[in-house]
C-alpha atoms as a PDB file:
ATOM      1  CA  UNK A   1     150.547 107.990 138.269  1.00  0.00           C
ATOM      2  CA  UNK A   2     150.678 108.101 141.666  1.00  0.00           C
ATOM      3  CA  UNK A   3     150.137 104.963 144.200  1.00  0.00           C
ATOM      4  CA  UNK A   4     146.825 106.574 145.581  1.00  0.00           C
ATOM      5  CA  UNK A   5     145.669 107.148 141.932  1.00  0.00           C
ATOM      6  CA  UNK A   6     146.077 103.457 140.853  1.00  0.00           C
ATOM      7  CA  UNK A   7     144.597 102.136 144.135  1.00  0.00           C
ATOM      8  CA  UNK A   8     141.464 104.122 143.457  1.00  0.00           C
ATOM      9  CA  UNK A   9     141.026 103.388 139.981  1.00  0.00           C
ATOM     10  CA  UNK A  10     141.592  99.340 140.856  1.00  0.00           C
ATOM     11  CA  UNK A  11     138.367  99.995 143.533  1.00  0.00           C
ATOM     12  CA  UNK A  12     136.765 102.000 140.593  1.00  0.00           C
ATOM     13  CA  UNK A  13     137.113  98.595 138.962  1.00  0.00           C
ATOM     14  CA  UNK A  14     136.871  95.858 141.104  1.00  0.00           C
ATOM     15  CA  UNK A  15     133.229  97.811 141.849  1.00  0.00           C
ATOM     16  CA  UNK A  16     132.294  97.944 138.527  1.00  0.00           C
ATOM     17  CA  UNK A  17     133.300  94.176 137.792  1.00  0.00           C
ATOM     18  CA  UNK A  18     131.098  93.281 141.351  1.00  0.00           C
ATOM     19  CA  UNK A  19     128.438  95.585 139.957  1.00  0.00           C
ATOM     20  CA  UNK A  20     128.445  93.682 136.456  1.00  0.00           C
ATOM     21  CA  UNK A  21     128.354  90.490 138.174  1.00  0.00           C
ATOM     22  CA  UNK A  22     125.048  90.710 140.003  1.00  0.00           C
ATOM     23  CA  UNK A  23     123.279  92.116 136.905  1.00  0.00           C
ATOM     24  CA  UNK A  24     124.174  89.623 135.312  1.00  0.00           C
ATOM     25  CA  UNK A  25     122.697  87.155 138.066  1.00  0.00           C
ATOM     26  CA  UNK A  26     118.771  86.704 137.686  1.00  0.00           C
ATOM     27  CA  UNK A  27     117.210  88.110 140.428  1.00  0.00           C
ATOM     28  CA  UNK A  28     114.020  86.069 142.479  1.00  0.00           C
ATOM     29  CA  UNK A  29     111.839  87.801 140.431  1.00  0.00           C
ATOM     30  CA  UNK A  30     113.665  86.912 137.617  1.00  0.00           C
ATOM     31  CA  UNK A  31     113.695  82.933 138.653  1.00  0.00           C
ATOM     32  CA  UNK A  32     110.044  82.029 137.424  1.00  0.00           C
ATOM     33  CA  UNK A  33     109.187  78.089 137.979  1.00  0.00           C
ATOM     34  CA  UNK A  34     109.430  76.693 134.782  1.00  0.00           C
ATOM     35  CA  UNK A  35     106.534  75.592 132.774  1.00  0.00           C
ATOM     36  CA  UNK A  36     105.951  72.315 131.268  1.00  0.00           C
ATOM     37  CA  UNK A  37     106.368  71.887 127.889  1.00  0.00           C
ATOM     38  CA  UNK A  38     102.978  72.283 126.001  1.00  0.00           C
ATOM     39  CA  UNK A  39     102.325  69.404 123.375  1.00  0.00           C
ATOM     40  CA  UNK A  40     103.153  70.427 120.023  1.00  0.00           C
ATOM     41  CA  UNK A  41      99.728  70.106 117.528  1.00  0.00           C
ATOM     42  CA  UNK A  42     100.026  67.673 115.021  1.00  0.00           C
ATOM     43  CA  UNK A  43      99.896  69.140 111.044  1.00  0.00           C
ATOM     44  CA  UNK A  44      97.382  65.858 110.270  1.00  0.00           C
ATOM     45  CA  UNK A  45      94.600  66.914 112.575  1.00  0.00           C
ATOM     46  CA  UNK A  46      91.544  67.255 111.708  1.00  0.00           C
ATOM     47  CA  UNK A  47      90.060  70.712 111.203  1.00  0.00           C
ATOM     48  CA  UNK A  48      86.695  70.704 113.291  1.00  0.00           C
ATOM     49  CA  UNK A  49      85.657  73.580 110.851  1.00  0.00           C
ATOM     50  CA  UNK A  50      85.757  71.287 108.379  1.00  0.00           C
ATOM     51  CA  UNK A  51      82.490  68.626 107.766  1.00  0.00           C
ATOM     52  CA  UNK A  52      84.014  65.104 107.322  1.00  0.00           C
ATOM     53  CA  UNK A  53      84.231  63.537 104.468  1.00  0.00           C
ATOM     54  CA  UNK A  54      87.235  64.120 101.835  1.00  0.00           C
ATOM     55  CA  UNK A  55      84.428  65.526  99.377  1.00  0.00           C
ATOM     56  CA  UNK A  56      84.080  68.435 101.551  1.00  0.00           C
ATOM     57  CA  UNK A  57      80.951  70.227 102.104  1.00  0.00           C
ATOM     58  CA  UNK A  58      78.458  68.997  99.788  1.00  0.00           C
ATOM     59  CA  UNK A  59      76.114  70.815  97.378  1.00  0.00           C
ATOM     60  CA  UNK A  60      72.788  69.974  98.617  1.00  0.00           C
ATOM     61  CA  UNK A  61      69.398  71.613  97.478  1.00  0.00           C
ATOM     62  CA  UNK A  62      70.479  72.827  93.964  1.00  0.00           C
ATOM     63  CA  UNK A  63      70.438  70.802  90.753  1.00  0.00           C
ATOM     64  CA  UNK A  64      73.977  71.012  88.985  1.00  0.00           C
ATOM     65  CA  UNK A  65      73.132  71.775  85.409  1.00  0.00           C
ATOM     66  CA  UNK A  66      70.624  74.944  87.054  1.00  0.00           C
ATOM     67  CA  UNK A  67      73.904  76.597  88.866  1.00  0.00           C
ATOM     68  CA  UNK A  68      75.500  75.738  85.461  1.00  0.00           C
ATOM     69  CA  UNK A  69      72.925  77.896  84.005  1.00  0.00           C
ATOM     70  CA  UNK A  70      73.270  80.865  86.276  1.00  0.00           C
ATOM     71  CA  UNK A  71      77.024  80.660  86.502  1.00  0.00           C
ATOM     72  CA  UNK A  72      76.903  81.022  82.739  1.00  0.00           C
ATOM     73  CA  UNK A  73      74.104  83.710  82.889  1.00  0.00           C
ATOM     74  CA  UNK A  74      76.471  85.667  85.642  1.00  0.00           C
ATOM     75  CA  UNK A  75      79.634  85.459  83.270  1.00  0.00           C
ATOM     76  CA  UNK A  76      77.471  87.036  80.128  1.00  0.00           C
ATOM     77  CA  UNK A  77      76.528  89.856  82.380  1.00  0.00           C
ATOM     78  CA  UNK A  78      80.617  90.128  83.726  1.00  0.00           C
ATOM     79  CA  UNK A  79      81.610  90.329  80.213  1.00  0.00           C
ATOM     80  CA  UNK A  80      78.659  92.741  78.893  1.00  0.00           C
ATOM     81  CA  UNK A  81      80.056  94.886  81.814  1.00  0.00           C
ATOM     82  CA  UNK A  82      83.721  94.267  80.944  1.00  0.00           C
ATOM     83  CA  UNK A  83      83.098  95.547  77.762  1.00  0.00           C
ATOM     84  CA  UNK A  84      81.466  98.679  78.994  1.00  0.00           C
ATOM     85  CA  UNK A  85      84.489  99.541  81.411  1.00  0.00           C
ATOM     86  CA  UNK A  86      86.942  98.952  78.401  1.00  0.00           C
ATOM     87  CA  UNK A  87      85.032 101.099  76.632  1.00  0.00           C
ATOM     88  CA  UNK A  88      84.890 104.185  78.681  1.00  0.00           C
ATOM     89  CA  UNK A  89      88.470 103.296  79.308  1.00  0.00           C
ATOM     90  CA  UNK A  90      89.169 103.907  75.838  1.00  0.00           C
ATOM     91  CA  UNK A  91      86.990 107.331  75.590  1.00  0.00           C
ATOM     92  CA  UNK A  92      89.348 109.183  78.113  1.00  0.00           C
ATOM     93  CA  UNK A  93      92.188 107.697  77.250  1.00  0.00           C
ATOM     94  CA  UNK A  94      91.603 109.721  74.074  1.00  0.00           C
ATOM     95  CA  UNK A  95      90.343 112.764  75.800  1.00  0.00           C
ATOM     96  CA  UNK A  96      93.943 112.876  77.468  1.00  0.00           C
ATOM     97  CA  UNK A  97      96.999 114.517  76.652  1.00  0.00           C
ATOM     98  CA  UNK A  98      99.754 111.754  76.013  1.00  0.00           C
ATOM     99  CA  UNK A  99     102.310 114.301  77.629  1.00  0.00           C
ATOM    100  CA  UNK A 100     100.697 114.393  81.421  1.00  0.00           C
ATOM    101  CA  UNK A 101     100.285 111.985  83.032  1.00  0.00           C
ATOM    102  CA  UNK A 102      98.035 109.481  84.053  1.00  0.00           C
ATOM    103  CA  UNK A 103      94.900 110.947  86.163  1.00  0.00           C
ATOM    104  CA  UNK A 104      94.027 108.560  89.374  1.00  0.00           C
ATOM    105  CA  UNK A 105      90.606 107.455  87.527  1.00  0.00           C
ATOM    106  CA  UNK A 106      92.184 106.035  84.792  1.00  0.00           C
ATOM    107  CA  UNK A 107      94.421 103.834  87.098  1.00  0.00           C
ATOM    108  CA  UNK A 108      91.462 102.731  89.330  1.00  0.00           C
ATOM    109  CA  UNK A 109      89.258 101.877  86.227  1.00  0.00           C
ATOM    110  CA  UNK A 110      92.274  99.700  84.984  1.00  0.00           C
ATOM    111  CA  UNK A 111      92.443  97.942  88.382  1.00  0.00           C
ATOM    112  CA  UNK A 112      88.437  97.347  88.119  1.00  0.00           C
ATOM    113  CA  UNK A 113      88.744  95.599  84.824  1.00  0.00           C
ATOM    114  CA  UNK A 114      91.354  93.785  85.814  1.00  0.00           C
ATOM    115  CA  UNK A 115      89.622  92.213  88.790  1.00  0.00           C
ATOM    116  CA  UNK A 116      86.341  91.680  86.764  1.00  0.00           C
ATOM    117  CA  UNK A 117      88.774  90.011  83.963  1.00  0.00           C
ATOM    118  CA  UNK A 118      89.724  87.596  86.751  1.00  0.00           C
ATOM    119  CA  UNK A 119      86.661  86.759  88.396  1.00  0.00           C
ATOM    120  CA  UNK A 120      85.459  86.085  84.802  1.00  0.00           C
ATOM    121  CA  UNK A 121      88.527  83.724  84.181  1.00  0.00           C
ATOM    122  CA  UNK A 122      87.714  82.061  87.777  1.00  0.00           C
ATOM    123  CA  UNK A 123      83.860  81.695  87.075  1.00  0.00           C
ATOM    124  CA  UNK A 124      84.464  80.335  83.841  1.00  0.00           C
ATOM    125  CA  UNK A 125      86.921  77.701  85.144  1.00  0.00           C
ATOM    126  CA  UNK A 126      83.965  76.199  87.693  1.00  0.00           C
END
């Protein structure tokens, strides 16, 4: 290589190196004035949502044993209407060939007995 060749390709560098440099170097928009650290909220406090007490809210207006009475009442009626989606579950399960597939219905009516299964099982464990 010649002398002119290297000298140029050391300015190539030393430019690129000056170049890198002041990228690197945050600029005055860059420089913000730092804020103050904000105070970190404690796990423990209160929740102003919440109604003191450690009870929680309380039942007021209703007499226990009469939302006994309905909650029982609501799970009969869950169950009469389990029974009915099982059911007609059942009826096109047989209609079906057992070499297609699964149609969409089928899957969505499982999905709907399974959630009424489990608000059942939640009801019944009030």
């Amino acid at each position: 290589m010649s002398h002119s060749a290297i000298s140029t390709m050391f300015m190539t560098l030393g430019i690129l190196a000056l170049l890198l440099a002041n990228a690197s170097l945050p600029s005055a928009a860059q420089r913000a004035v730092p804020r103050p650290p904000q105070p970190v909220p404690s796990p423990n406090t209160p929740n102003s949502n919440v109604p003191s007490g450690l009870d929680g809210p309380k039942v007021t207006g209703s007499d226990p044993q009469a939302l006994d009475l309905q909650n029982q009442a609501k799970i009969k009626a869950d169950i009469e209407r389990l029974y009915a989606l099982a059911f007609e579950l059942r009826e096109q399960m047989k209609q079906t060939d057992a070499t297609n597939t699964l149609s969409l219905t089928l899957g969505k009516k499982a999905q709907a007995i399974e959630k009424l299964a489990k608000e059942i099982k939640d009801r019944s464990k009030r």
